[in-house]
C-alpha atoms as a PDB file:
ATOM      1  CA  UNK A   1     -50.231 -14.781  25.679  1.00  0.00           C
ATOM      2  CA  UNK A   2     -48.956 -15.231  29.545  1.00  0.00           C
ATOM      3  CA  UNK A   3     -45.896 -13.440  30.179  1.00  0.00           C
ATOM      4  CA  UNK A   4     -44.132 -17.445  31.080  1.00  0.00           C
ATOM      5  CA  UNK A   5     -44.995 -18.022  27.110  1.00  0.00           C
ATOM      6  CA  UNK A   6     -43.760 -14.322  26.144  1.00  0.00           C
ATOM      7  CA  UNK A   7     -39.971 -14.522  27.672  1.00  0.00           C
ATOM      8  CA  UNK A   8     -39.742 -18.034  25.970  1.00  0.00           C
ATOM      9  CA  UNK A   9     -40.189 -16.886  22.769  1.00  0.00           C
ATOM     10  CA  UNK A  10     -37.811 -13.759  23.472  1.00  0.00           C
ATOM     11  CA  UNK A  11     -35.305 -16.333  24.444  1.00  0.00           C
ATOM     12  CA  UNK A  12     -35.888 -18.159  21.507  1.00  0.00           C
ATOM     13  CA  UNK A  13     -35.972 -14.775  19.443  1.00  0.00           C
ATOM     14  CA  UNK A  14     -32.417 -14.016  20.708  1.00  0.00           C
ATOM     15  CA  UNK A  15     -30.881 -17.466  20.161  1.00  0.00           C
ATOM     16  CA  UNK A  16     -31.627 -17.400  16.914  1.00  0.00           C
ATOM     17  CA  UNK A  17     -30.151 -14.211  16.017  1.00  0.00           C
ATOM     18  CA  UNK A  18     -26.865 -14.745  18.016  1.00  0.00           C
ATOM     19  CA  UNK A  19     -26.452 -18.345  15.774  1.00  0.00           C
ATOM     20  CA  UNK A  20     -27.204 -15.782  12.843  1.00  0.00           C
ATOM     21  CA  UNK A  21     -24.436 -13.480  13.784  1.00  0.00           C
ATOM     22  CA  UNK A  22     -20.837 -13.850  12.719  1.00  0.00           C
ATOM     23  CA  UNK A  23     -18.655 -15.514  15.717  1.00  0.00           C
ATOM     24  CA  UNK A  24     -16.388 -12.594  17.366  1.00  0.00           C
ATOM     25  CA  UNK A  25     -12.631 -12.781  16.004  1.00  0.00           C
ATOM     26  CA  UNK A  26     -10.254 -14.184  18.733  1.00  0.00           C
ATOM     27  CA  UNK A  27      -7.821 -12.494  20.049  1.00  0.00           C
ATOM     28  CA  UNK A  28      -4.792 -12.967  17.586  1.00  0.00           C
ATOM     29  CA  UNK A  29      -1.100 -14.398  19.853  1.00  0.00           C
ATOM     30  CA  UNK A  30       1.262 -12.733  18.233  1.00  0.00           C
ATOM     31  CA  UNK A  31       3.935 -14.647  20.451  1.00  0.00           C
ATOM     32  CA  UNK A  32       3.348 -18.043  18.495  1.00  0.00           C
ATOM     33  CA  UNK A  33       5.297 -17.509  15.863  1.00  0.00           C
ATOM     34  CA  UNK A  34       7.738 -15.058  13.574  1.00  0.00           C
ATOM     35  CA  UNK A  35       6.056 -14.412  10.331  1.00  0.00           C
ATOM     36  CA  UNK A  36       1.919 -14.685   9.886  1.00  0.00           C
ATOM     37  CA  UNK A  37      -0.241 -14.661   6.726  1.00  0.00           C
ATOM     38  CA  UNK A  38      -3.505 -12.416   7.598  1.00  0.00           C
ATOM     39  CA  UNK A  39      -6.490 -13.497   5.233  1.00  0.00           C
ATOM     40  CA  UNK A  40      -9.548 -11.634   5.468  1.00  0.00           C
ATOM     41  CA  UNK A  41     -11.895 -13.952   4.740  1.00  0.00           C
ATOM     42  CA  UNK A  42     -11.380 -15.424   8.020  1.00  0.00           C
ATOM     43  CA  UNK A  43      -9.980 -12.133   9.062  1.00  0.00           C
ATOM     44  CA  UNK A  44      -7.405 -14.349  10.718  1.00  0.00           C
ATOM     45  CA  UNK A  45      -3.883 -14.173  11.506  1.00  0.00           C
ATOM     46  CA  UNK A  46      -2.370 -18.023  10.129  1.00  0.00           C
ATOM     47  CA  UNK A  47       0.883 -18.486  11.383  1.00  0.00           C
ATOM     48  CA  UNK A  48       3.860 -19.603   9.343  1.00  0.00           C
ATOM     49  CA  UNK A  49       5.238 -22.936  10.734  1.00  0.00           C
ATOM     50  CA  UNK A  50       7.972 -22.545   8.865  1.00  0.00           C
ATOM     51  CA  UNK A  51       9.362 -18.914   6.776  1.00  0.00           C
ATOM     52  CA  UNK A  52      10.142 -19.993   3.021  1.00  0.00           C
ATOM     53  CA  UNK A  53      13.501 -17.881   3.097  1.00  0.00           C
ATOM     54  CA  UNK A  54      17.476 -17.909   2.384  1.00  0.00           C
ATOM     55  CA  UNK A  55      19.764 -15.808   4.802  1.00  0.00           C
ATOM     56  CA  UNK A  56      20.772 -12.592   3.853  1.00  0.00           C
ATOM     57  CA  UNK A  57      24.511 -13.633   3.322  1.00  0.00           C
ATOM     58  CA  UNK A  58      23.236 -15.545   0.209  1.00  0.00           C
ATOM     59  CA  UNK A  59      21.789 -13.105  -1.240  1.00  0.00           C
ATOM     60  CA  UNK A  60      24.475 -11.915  -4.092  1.00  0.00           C
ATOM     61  CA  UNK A  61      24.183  -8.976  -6.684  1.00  0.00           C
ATOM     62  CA  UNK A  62      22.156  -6.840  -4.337  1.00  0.00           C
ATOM     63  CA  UNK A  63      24.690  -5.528  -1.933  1.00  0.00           C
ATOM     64  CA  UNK A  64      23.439  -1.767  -2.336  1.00  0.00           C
ATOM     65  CA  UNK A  65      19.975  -2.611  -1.935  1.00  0.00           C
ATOM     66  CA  UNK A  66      20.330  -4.988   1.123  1.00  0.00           C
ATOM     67  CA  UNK A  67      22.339  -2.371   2.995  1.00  0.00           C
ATOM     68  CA  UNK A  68      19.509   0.102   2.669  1.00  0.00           C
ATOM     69  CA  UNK A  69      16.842  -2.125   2.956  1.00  0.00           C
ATOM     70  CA  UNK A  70      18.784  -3.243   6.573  1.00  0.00           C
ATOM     71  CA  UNK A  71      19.297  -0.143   7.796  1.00  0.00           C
ATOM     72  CA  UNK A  72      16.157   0.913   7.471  1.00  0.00           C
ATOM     73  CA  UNK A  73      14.581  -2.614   9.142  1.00  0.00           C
ATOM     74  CA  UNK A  74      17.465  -2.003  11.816  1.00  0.00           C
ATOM     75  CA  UNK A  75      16.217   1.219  12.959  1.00  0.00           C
ATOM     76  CA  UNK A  76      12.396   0.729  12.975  1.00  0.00           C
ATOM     77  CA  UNK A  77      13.243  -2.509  15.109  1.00  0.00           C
ATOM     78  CA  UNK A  78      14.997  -0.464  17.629  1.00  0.00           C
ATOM     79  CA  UNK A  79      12.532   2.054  17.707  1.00  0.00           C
ATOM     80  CA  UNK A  80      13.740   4.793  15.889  1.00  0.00           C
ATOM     81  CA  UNK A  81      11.895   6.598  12.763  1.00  0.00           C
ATOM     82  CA  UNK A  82      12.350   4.421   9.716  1.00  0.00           C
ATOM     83  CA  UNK A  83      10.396   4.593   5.902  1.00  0.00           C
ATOM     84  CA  UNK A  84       7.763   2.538   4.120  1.00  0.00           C
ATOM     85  CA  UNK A  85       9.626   0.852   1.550  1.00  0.00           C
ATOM     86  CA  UNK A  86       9.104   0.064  -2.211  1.00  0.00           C
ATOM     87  CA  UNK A  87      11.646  -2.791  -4.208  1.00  0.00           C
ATOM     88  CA  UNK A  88      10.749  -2.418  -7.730  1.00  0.00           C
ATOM     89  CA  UNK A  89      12.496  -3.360 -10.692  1.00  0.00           C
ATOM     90  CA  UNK A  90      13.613  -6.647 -12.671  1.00  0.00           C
ATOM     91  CA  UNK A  91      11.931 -10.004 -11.575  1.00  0.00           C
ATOM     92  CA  UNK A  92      13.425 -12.804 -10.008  1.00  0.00           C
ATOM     93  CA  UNK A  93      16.327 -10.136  -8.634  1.00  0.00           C
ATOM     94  CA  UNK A  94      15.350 -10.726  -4.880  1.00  0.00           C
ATOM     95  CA  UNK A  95      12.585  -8.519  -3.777  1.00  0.00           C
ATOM     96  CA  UNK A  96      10.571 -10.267  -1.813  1.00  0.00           C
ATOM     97  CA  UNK A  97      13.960 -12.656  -1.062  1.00  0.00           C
ATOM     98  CA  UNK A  98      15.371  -9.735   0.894  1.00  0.00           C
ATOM     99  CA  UNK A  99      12.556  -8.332   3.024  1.00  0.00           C
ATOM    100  CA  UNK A 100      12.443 -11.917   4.191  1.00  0.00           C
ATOM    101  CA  UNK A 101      16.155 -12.517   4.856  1.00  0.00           C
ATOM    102  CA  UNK A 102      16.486  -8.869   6.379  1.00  0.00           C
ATOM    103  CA  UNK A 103      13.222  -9.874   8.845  1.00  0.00           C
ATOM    104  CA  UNK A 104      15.094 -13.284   9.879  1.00  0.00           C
ATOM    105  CA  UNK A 105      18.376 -11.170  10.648  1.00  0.00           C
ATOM    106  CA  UNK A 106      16.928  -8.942  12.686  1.00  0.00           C
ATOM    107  CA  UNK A 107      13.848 -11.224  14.567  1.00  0.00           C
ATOM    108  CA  UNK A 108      15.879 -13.046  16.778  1.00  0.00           C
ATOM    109  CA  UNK A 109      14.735 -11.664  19.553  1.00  0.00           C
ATOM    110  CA  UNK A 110      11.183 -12.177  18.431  1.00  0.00           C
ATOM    111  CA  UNK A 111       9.870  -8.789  18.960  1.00  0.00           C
ATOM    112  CA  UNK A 112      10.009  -8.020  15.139  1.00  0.00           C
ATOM    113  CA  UNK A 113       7.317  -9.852  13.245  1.00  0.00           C
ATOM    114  CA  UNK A 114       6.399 -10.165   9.451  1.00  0.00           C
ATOM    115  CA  UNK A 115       2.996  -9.981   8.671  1.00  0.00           C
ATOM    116  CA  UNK A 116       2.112 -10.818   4.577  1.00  0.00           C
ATOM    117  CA  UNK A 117      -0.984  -9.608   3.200  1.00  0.00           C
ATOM    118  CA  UNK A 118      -1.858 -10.506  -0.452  1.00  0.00           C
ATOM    119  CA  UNK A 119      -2.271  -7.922  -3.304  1.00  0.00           C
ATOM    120  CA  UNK A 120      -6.580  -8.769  -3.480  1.00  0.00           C
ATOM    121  CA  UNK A 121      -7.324  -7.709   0.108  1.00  0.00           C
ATOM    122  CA  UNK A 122      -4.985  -4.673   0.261  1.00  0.00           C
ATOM    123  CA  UNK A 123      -8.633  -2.691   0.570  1.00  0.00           C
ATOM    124  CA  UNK A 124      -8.614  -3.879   3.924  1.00  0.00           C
ATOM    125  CA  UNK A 125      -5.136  -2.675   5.215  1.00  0.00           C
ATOM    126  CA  UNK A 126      -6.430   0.015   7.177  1.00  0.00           C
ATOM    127  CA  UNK A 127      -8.418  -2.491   9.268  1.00  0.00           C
ATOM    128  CA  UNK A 128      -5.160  -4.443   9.586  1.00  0.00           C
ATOM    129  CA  UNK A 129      -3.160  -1.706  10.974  1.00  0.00           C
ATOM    130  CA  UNK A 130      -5.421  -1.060  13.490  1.00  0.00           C
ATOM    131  CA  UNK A 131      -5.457  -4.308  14.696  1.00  0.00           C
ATOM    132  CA  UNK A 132      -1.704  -4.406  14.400  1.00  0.00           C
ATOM    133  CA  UNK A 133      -1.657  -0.615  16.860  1.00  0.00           C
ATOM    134  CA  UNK A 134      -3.141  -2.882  19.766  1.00  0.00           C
ATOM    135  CA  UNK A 135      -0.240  -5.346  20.126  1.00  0.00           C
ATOM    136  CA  UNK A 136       3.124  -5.201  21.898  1.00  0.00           C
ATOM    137  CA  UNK A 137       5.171  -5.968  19.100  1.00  0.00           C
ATOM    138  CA  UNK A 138       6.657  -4.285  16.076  1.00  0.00           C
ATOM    139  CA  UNK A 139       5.613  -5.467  12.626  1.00  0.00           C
ATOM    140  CA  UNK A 140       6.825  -5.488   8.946  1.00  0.00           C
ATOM    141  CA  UNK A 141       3.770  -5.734   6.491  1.00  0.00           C
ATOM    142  CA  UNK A 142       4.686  -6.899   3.640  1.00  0.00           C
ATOM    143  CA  UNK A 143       2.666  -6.838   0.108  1.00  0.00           C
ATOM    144  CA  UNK A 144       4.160  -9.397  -2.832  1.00  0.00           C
ATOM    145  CA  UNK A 145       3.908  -8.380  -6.472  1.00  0.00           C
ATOM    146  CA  UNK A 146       1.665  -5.335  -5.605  1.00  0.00           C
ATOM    147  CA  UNK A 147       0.228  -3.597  -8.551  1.00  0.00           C
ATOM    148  CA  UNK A 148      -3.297  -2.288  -9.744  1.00  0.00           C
ATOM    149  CA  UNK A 149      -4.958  -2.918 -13.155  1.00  0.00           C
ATOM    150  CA  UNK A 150      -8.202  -1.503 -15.164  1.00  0.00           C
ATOM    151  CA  UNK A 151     -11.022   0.553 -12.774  1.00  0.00           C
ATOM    152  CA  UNK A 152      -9.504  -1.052  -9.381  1.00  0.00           C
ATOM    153  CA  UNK A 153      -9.573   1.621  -6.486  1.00  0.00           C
ATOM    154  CA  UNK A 154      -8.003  -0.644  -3.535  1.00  0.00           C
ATOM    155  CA  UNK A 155      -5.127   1.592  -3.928  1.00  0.00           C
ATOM    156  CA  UNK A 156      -6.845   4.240  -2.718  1.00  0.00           C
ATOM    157  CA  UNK A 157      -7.081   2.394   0.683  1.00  0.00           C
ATOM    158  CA  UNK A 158      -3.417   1.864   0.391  1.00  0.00           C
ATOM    159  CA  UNK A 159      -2.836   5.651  -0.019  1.00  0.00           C
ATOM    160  CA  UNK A 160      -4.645   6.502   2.862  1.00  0.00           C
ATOM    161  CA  UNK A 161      -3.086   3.585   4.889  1.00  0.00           C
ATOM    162  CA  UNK A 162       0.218   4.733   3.992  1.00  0.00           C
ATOM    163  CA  UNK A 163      -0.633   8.525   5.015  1.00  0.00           C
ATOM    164  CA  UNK A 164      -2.203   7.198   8.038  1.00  0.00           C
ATOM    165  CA  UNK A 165      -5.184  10.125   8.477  1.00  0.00           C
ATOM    166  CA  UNK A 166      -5.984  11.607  10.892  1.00  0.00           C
ATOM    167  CA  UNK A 167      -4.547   9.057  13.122  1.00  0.00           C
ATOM    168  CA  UNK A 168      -1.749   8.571  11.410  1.00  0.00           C
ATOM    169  CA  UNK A 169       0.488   5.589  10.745  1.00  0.00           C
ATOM    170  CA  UNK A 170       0.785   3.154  13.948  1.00  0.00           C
ATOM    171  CA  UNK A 171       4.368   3.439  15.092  1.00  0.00           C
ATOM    172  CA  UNK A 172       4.868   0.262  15.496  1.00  0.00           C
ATOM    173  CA  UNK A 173       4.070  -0.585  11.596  1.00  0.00           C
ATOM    174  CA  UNK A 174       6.297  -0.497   8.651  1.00  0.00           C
ATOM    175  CA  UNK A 175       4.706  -1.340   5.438  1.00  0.00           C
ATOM    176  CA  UNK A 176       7.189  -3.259   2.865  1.00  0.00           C
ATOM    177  CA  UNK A 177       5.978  -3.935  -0.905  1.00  0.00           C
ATOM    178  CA  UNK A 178       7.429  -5.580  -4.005  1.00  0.00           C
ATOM    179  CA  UNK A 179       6.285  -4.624  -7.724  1.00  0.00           C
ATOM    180  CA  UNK A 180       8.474  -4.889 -11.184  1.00  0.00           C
ATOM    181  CA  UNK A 181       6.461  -1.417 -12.062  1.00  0.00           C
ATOM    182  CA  UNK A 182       8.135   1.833 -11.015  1.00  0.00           C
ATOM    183  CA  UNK A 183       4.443   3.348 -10.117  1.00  0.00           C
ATOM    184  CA  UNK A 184       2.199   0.746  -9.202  1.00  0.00           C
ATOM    185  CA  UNK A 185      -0.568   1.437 -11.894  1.00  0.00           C
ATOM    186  CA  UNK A 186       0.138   0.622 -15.402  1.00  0.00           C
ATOM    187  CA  UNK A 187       1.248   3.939 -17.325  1.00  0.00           C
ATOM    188  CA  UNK A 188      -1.478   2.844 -20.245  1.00  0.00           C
ATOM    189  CA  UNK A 189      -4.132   2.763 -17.542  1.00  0.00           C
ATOM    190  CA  UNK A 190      -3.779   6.333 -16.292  1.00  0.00           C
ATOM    191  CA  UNK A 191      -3.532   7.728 -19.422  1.00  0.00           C
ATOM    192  CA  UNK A 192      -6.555   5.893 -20.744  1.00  0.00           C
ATOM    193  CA  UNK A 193      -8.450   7.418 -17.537  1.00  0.00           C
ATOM    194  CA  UNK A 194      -6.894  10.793 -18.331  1.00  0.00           C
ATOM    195  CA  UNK A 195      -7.944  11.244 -21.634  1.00  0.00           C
ATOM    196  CA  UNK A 196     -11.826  11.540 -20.620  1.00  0.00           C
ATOM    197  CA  UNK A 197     -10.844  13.681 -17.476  1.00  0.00           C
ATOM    198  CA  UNK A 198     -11.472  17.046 -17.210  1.00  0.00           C
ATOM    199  CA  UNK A 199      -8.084  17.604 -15.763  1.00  0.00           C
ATOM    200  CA  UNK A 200      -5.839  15.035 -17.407  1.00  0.00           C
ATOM    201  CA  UNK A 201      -3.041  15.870 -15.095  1.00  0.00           C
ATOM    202  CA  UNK A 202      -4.905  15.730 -11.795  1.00  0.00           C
ATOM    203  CA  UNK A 203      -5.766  12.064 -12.748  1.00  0.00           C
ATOM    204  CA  UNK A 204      -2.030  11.116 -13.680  1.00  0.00           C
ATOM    205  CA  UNK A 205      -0.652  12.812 -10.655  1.00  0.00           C
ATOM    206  CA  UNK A 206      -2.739  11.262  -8.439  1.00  0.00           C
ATOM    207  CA  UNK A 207      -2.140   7.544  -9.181  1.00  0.00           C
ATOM    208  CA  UNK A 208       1.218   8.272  -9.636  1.00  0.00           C
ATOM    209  CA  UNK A 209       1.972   9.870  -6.198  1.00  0.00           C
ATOM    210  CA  UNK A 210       1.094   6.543  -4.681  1.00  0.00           C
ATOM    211  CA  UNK A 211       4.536   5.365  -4.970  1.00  0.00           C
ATOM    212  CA  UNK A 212       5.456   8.942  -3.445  1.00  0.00           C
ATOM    213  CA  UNK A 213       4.299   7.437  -0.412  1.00  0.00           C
ATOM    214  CA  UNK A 214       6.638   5.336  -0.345  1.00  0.00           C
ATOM    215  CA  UNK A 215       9.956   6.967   1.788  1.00  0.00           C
ATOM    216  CA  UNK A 216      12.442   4.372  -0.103  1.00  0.00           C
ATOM    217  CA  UNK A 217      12.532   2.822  -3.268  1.00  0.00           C
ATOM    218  CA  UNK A 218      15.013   0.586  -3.629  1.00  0.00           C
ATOM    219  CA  UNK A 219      15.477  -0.780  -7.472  1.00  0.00           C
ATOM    220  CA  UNK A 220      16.576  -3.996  -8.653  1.00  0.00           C
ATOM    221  CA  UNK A 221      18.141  -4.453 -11.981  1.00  0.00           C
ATOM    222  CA  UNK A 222      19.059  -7.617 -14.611  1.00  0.00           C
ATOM    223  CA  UNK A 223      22.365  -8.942 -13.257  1.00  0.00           C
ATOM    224  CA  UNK A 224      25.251  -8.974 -15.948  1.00  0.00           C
ATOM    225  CA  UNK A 225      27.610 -12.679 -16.160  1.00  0.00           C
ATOM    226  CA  UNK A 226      29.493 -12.154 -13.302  1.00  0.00           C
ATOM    227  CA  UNK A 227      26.825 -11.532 -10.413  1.00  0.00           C
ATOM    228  CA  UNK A 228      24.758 -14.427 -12.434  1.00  0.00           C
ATOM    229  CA  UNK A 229      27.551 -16.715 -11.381  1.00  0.00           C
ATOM    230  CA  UNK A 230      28.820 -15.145  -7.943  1.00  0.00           C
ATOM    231  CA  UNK A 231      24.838 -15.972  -6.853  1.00  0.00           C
ATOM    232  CA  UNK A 232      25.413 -19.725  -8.659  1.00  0.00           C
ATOM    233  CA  UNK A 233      28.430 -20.149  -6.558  1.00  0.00           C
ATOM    234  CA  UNK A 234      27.600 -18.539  -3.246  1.00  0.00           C
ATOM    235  CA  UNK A 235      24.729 -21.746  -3.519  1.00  0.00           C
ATOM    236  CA  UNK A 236      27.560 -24.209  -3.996  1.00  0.00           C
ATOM    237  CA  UNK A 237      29.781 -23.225  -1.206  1.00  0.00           C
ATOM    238  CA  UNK A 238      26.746 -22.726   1.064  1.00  0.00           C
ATOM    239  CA  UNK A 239      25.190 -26.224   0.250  1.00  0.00           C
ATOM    240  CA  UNK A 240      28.799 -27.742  -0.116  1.00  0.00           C
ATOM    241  CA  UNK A 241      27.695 -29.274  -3.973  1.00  0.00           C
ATOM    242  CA  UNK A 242      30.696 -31.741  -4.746  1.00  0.00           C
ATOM    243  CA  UNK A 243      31.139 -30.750  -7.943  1.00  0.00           C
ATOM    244  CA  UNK A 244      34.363 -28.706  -9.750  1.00  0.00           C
ATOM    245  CA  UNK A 245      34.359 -25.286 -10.482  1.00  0.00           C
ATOM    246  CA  UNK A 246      34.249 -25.901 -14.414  1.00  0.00           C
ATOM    247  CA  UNK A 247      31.284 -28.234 -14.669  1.00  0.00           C
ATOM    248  CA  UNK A 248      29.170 -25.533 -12.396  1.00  0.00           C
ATOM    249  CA  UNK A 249      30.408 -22.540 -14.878  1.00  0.00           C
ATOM    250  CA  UNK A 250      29.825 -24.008 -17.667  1.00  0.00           C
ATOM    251  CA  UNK A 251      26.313 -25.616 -16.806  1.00  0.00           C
ATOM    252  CA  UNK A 252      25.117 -22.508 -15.156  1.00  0.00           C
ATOM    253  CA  UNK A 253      25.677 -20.208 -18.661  1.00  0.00           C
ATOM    254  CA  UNK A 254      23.880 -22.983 -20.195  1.00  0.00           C
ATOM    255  CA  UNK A 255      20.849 -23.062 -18.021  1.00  0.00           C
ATOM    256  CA  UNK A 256      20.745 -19.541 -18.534  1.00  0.00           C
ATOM    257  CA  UNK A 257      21.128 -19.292 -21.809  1.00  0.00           C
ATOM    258  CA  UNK A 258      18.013 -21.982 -22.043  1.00  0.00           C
ATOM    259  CA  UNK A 259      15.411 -19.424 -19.527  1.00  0.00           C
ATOM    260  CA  UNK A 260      16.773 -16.235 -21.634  1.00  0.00           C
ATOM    261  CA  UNK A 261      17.719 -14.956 -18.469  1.00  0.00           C
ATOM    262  CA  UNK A 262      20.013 -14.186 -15.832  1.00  0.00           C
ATOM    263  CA  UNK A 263      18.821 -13.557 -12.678  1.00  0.00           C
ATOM    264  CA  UNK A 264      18.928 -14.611  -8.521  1.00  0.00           C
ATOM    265  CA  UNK A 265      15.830 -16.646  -9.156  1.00  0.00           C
ATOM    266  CA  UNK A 266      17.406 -18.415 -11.961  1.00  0.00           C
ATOM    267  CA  UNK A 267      20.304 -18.965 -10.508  1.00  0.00           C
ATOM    268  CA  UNK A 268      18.753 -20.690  -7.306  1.00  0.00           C
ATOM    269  CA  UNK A 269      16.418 -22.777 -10.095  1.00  0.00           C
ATOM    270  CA  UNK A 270      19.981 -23.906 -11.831  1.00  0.00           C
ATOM    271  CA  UNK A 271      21.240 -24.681  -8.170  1.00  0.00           C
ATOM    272  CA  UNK A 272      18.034 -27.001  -7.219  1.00  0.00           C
ATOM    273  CA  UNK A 273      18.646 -29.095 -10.379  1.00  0.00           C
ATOM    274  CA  UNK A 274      22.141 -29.511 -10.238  1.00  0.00           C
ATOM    275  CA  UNK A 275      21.885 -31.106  -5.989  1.00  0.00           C
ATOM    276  CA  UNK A 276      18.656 -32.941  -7.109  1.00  0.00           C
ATOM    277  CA  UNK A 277      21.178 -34.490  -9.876  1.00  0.00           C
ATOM    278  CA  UNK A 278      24.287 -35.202  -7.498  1.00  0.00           C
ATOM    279  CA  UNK A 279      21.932 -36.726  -5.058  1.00  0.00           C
ATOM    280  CA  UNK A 280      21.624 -33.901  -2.598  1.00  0.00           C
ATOM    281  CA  UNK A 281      18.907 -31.532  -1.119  1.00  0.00           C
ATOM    282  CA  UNK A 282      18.825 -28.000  -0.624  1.00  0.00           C
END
């Protein structure tokens, strides 16, 4: 074969393994917006067009828990030392509500950004982070309804992500999740791992010091009557719903009466049928 015929099929050769080989992620622009979704299929950064969130001064029943939750987002935005945080506790109370509202308080000068990962690709977090190291910005990663079932080991990754190794954490990371479990890992789970374990204790204490990583927790608890209806209200005044004071009370107990619960979520639920039925939108 003449050397002419050898280089062409070299050329060839190499074509065909660049079209085989997976394109080379672009550079993610951080600047073009205040809150992304990162998939990992893609291993993408999607920006949010527009943040599905209520401003903090809406947010009723939680006073406690938005103060710390603030102060905490305050701190880390300005630099200063600040803790991975974990809302737990009753659903529909807010959680993921107030990491939202607290990162639109505090992003107006667009240096803070929210990054959400989902719950199935939380194996991958330490690949996120280091992305995350390289940019100028600060960033709130934030996990919704995180929790591990059966033989799953992704929290393993999350462990080590939170610990940061040998590198440690990126400084310019804070890591936000929301669970209704106090631990992460259902209690049944660990002990049904435990019981075959050598060491029955080693295997409990190490699932459970997963949430030990965590500097904060901040819990959320069922609302009683009154913060039901302060939240019910709040969303009237806000949204200026011309309706009296009576018809709102007594519709509101009723609505909650018929979901068997009383809670921030419900409340808002109650609040988007009443507008939708006086002909307004929310």
């Amino acid at each position: 074969m003449k050397k002419k015929d050898i280089t062409a099929c070299l050329l060839r050769l190499t074509e065909a393994v660049e079209r085989l080989a997976p394109p080379l992620a672009s550079k993610p622009n951080f600047s073009s917006a205040e809150a992304f979704i990162w998939r990992r299929l893609s291993q993408g950064f999607h920006p949010v067009v527009r943040i599905n969130r209520v401003e903090l001064a809406l947010l009723k029943g939680i006073q406690q828990q938005s103060d710390i939750l603030f102060n905490n987002t305050q701190r880390f935005a300005q630099g200063l030392s600040a803790n991975n945080a974990l809302l737990w506790g009753a659903k529909g109370m807010g959680k993921s509500s107030l990491i939202k509202a607290v990162h639109g308080a505090l992003s107006d000068a667009g240096a803070l950004k929210l990054i959400e990962i989902h719950r199935e690709d939380i194996d991958a977090l330490p690949d996120l982070l280091f992305t995350l190291s390289q940019a100028p910005f600060r960033f709130i990663v934030f996990c919704d309804d995180l929790s591990f079932e059966g033989s799953e080991t992704s929290y393993k990754a999350l462990k080590s992500a939170l610990d940061g190794g040998v590198e440690g954490r990126p400084k310019n990371v804070i890591f936000y999740a929301t669970t209704n479990r106090r631990h992460l890992i259902a209690r049944n789970i660990m002990e049904n791992e435990s019981a075959t374990a050598i060491n029955p204790d080693e295997v409990i204490d190490e699932k459970v010091s997963l949430s030990d990583r965590f500097g904060l927790w901040i819990g959320f608890h069922n609302c009683s009557q009154d913060d039901y209806l302060l939240m019910v209200f709040s969303y009237v005044n806000h949204y200026k719903l011309n309706v009296s004071s009576e018809h709102v009370r007594s519709k509101a107990l009723e609505w909650s009466v018929t979901r068997g619960a009383r809670s921030g979520r419900v409340a808002w639920q109650f609040i988007c049928d009443l507008a939708g039925r006086l002909g307004q939108s929310v």
